[in-house]
PDB file of N, CA and C in Angstrom:
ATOM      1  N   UNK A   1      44.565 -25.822 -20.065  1.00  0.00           N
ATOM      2  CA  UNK A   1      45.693 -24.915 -20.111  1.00  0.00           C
ATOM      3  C   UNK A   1      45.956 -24.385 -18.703  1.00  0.00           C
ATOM      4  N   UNK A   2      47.252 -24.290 -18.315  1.00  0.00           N
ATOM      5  CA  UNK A   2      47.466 -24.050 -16.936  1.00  0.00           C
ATOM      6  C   UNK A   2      47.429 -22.377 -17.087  1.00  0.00           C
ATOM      7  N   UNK A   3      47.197 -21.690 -15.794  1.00  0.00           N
ATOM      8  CA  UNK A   3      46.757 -20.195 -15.321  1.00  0.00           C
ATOM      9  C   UNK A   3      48.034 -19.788 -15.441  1.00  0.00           C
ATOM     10  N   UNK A   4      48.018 -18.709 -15.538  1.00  0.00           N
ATOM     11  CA  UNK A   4      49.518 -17.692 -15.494  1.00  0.00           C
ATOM     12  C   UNK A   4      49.618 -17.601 -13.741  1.00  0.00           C
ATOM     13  N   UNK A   5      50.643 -17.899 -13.442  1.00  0.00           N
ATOM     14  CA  UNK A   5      50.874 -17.939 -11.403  1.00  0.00           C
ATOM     15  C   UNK A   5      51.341 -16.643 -11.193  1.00  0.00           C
ATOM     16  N   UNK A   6      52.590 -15.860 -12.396  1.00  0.00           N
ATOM     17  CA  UNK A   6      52.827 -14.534 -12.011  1.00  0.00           C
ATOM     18  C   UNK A   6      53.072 -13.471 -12.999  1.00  0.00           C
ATOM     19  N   UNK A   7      52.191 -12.327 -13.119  1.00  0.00           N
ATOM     20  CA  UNK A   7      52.209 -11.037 -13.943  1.00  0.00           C
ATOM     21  C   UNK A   7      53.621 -10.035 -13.356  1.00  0.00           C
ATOM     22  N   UNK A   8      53.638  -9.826 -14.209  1.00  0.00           N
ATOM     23  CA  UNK A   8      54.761  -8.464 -14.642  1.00  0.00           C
ATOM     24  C   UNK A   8      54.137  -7.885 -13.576  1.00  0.00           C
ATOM     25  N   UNK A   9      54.910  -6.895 -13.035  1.00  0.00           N
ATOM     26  CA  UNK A   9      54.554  -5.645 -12.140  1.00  0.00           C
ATOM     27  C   UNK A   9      52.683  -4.891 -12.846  1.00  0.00           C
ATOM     28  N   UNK A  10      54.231  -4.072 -14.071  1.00  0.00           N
ATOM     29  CA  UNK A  10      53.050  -3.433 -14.797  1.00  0.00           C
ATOM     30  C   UNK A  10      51.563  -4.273 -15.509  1.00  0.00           C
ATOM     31  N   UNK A  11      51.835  -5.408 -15.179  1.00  0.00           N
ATOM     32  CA  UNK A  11      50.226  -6.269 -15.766  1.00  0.00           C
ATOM     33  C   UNK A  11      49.818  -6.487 -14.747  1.00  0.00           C
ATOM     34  N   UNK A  12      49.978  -5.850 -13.338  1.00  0.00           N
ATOM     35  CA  UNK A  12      49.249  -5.880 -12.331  1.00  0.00           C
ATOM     36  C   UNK A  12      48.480  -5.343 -11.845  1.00  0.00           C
ATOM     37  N   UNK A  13      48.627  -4.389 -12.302  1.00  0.00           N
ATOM     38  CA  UNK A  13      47.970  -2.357 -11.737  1.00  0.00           C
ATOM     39  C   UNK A  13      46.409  -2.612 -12.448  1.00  0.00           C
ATOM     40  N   UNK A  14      46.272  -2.896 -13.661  1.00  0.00           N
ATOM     41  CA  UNK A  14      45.006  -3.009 -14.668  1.00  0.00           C
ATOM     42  C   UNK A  14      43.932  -4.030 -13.270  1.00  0.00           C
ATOM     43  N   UNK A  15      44.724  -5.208 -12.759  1.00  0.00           N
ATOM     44  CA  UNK A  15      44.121  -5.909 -12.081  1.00  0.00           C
ATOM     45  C   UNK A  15      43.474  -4.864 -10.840  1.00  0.00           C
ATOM     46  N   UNK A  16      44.107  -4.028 -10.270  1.00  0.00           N
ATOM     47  CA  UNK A  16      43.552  -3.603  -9.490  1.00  0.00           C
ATOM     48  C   UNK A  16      42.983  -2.101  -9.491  1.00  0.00           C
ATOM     49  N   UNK A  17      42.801  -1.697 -11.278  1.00  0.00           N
ATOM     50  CA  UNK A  17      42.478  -0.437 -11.220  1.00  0.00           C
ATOM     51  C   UNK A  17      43.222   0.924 -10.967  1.00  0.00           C
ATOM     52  N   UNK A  18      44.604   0.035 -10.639  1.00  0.00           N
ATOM     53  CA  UNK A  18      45.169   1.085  -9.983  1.00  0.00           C
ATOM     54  C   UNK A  18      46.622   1.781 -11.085  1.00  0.00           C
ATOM     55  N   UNK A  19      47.286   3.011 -10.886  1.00  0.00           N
ATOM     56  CA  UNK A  19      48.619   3.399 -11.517  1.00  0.00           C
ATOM     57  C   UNK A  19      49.671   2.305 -11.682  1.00  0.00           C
ATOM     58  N   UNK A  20      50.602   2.231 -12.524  1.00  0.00           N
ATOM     59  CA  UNK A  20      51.975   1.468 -12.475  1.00  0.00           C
ATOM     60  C   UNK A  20      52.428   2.037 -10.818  1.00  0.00           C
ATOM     61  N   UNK A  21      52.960   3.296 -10.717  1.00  0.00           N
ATOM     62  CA  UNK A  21      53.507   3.506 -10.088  1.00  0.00           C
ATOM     63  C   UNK A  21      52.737   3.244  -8.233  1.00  0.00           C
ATOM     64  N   UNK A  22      51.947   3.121  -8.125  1.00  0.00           N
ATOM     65  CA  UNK A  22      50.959   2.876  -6.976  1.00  0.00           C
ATOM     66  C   UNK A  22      51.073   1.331  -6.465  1.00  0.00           C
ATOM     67  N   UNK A  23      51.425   0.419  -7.899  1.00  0.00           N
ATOM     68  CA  UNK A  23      52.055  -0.525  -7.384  1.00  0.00           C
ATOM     69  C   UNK A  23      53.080  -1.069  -7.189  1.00  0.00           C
ATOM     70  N   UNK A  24      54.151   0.047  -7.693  1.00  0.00           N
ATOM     71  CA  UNK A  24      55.543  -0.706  -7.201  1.00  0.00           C
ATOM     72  C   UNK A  24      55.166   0.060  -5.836  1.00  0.00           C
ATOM     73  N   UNK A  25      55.103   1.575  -5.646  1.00  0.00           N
ATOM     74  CA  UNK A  25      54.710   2.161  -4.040  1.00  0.00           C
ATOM     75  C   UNK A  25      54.295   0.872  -2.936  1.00  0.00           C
ATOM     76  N   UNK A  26      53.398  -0.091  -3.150  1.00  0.00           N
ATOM     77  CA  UNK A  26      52.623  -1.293  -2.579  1.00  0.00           C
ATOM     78  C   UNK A  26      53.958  -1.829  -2.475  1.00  0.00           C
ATOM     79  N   UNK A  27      54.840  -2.531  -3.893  1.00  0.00           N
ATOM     80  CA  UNK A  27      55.937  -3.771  -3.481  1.00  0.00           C
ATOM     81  C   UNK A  27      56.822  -2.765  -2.475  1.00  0.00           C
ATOM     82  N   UNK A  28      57.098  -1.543  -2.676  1.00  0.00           N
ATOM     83  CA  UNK A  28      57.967  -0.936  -1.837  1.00  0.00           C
ATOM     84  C   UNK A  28      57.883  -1.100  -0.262  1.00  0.00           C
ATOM     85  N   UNK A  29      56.731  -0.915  -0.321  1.00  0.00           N
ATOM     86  CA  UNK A  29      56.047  -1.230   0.915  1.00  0.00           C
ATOM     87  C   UNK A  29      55.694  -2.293   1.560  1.00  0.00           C
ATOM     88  N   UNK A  30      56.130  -3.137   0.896  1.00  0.00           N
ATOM     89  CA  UNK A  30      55.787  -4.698   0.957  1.00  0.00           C
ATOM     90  C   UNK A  30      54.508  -5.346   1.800  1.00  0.00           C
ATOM     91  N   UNK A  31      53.386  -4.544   0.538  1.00  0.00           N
ATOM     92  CA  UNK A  31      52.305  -4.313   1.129  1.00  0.00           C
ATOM     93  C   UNK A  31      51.731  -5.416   0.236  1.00  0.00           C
ATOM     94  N   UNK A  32      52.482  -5.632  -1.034  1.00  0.00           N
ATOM     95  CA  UNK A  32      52.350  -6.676  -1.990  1.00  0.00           C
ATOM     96  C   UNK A  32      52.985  -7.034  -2.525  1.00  0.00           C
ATOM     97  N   UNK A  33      53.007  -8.616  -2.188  1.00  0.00           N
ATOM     98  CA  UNK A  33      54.632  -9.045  -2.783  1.00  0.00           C
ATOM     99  C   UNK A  33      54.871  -9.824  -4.135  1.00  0.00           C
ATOM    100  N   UNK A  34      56.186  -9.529  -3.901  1.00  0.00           N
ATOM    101  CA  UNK A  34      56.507  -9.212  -5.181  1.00  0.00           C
ATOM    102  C   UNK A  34      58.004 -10.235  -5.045  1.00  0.00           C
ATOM    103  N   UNK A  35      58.703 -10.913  -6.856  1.00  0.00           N
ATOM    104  CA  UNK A  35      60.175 -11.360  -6.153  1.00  0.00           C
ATOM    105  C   UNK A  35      60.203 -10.814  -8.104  1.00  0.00           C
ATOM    106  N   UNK A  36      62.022 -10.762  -7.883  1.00  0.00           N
ATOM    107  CA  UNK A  36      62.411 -10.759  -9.138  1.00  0.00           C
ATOM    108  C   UNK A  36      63.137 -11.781  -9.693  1.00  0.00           C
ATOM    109  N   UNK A  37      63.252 -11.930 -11.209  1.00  0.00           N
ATOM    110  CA  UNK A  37      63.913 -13.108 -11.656  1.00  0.00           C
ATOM    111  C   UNK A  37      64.144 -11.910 -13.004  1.00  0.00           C
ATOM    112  N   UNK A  38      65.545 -12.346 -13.003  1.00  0.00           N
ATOM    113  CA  UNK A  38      66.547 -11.872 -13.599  1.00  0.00           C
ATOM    114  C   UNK A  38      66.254  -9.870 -13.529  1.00  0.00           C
ATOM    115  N   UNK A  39      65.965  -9.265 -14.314  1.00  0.00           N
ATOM    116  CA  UNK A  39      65.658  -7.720 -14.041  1.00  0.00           C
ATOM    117  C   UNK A  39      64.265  -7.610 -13.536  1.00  0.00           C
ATOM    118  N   UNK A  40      63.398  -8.952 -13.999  1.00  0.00           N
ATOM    119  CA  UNK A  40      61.957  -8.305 -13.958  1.00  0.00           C
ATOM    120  C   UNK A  40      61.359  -8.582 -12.359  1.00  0.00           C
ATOM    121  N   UNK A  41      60.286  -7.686 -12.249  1.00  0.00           N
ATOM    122  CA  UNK A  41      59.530  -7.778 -11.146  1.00  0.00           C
ATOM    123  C   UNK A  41      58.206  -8.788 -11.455  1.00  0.00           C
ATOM    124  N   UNK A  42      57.699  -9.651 -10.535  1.00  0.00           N
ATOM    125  CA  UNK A  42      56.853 -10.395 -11.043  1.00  0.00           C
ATOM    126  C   UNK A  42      56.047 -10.530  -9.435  1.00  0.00           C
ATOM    127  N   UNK A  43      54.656 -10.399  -9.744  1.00  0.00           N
ATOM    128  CA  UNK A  43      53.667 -10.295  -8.791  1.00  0.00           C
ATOM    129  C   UNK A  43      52.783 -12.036  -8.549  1.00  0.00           C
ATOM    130  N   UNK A  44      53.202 -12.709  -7.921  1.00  0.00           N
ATOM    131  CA  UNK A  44      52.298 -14.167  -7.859  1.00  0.00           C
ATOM    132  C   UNK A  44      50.971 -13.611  -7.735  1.00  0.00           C
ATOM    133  N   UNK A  45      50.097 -14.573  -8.850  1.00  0.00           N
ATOM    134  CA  UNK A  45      48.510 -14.577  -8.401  1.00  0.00           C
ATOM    135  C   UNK A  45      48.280 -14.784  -6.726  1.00  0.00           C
ATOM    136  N   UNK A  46      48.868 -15.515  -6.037  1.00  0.00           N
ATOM    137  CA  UNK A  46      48.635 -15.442  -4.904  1.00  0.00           C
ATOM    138  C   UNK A  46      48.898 -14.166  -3.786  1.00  0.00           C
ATOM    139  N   UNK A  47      49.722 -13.857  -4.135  1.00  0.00           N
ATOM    140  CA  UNK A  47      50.367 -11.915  -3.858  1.00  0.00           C
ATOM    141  C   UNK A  47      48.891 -11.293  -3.709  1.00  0.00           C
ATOM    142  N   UNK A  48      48.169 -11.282  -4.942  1.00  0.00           N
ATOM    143  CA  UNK A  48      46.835 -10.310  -5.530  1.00  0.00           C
ATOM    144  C   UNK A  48      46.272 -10.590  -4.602  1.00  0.00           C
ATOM    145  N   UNK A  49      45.870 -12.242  -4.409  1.00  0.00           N
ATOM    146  CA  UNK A  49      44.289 -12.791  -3.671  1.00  0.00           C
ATOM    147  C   UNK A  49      44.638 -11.962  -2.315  1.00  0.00           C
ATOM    148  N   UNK A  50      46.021 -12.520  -2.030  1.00  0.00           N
ATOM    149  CA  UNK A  50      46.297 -12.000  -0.194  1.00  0.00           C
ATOM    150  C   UNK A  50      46.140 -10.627   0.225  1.00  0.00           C
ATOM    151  N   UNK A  51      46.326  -9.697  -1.033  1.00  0.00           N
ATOM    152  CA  UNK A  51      46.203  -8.218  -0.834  1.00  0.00           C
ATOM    153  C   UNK A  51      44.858  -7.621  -0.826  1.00  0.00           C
ATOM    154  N   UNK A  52      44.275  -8.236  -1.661  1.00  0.00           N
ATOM    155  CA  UNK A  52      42.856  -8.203  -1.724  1.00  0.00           C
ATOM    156  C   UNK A  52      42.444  -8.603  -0.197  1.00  0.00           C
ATOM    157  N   UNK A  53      42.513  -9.664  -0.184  1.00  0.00           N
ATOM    158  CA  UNK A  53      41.463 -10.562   1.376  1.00  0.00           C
ATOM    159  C   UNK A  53      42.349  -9.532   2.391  1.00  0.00           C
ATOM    160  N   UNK A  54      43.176  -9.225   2.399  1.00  0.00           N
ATOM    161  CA  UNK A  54      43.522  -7.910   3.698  1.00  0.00           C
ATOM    162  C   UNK A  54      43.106  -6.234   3.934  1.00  0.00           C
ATOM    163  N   UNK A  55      43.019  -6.541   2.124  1.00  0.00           N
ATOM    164  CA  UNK A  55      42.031  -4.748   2.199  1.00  0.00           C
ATOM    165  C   UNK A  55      40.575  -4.926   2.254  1.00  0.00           C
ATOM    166  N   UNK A  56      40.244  -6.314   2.064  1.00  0.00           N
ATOM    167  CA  UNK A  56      38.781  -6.519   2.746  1.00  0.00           C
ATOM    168  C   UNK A  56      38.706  -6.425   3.876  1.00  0.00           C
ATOM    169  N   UNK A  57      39.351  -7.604   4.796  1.00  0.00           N
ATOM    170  CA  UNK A  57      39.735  -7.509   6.223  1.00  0.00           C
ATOM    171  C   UNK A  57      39.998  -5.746   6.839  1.00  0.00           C
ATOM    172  N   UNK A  58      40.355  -5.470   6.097  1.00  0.00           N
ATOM    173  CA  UNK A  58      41.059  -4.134   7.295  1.00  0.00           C
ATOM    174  C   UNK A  58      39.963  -2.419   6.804  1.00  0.00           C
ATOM    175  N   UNK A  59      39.114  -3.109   5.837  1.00  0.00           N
ATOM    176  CA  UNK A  59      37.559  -2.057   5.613  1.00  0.00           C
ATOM    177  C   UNK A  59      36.572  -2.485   6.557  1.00  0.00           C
ATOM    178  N   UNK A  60      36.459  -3.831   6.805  1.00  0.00           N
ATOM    179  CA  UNK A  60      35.458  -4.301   7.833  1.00  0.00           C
ATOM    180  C   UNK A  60      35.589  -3.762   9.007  1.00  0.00           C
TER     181      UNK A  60
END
């Protein structure tokens, strides 16, 4: 079965522990990206990994 490539905004936040609103703040910021298709906001699995490996990078 193929992986889901991109979560809803709000099925993103659970991934990182964090508020709904903390992560649109992030897409606002385009601190994590994000594209829309048709109304919705949708976060690529690859979006996550890259945000992750940069808030590792930038604690070191």
């Amino acid at each position: 079965m193929e992986q889901t490539r991109c979560r809803a905004s709000r099925w993103s936040a659970p991934l990182f522990k964090l508020g709904r609103s903390t992560v649109y703040d992030l897409i606002r910021s385009r601190r994590l990206v994000s594209l829309t298709i048709g109304r919705s906001r949708r976060v690529p699995a690859d979006a996550v990994r890259d945000f992750i490996d940069n808030q590792i990078e930038e604690a070191a």
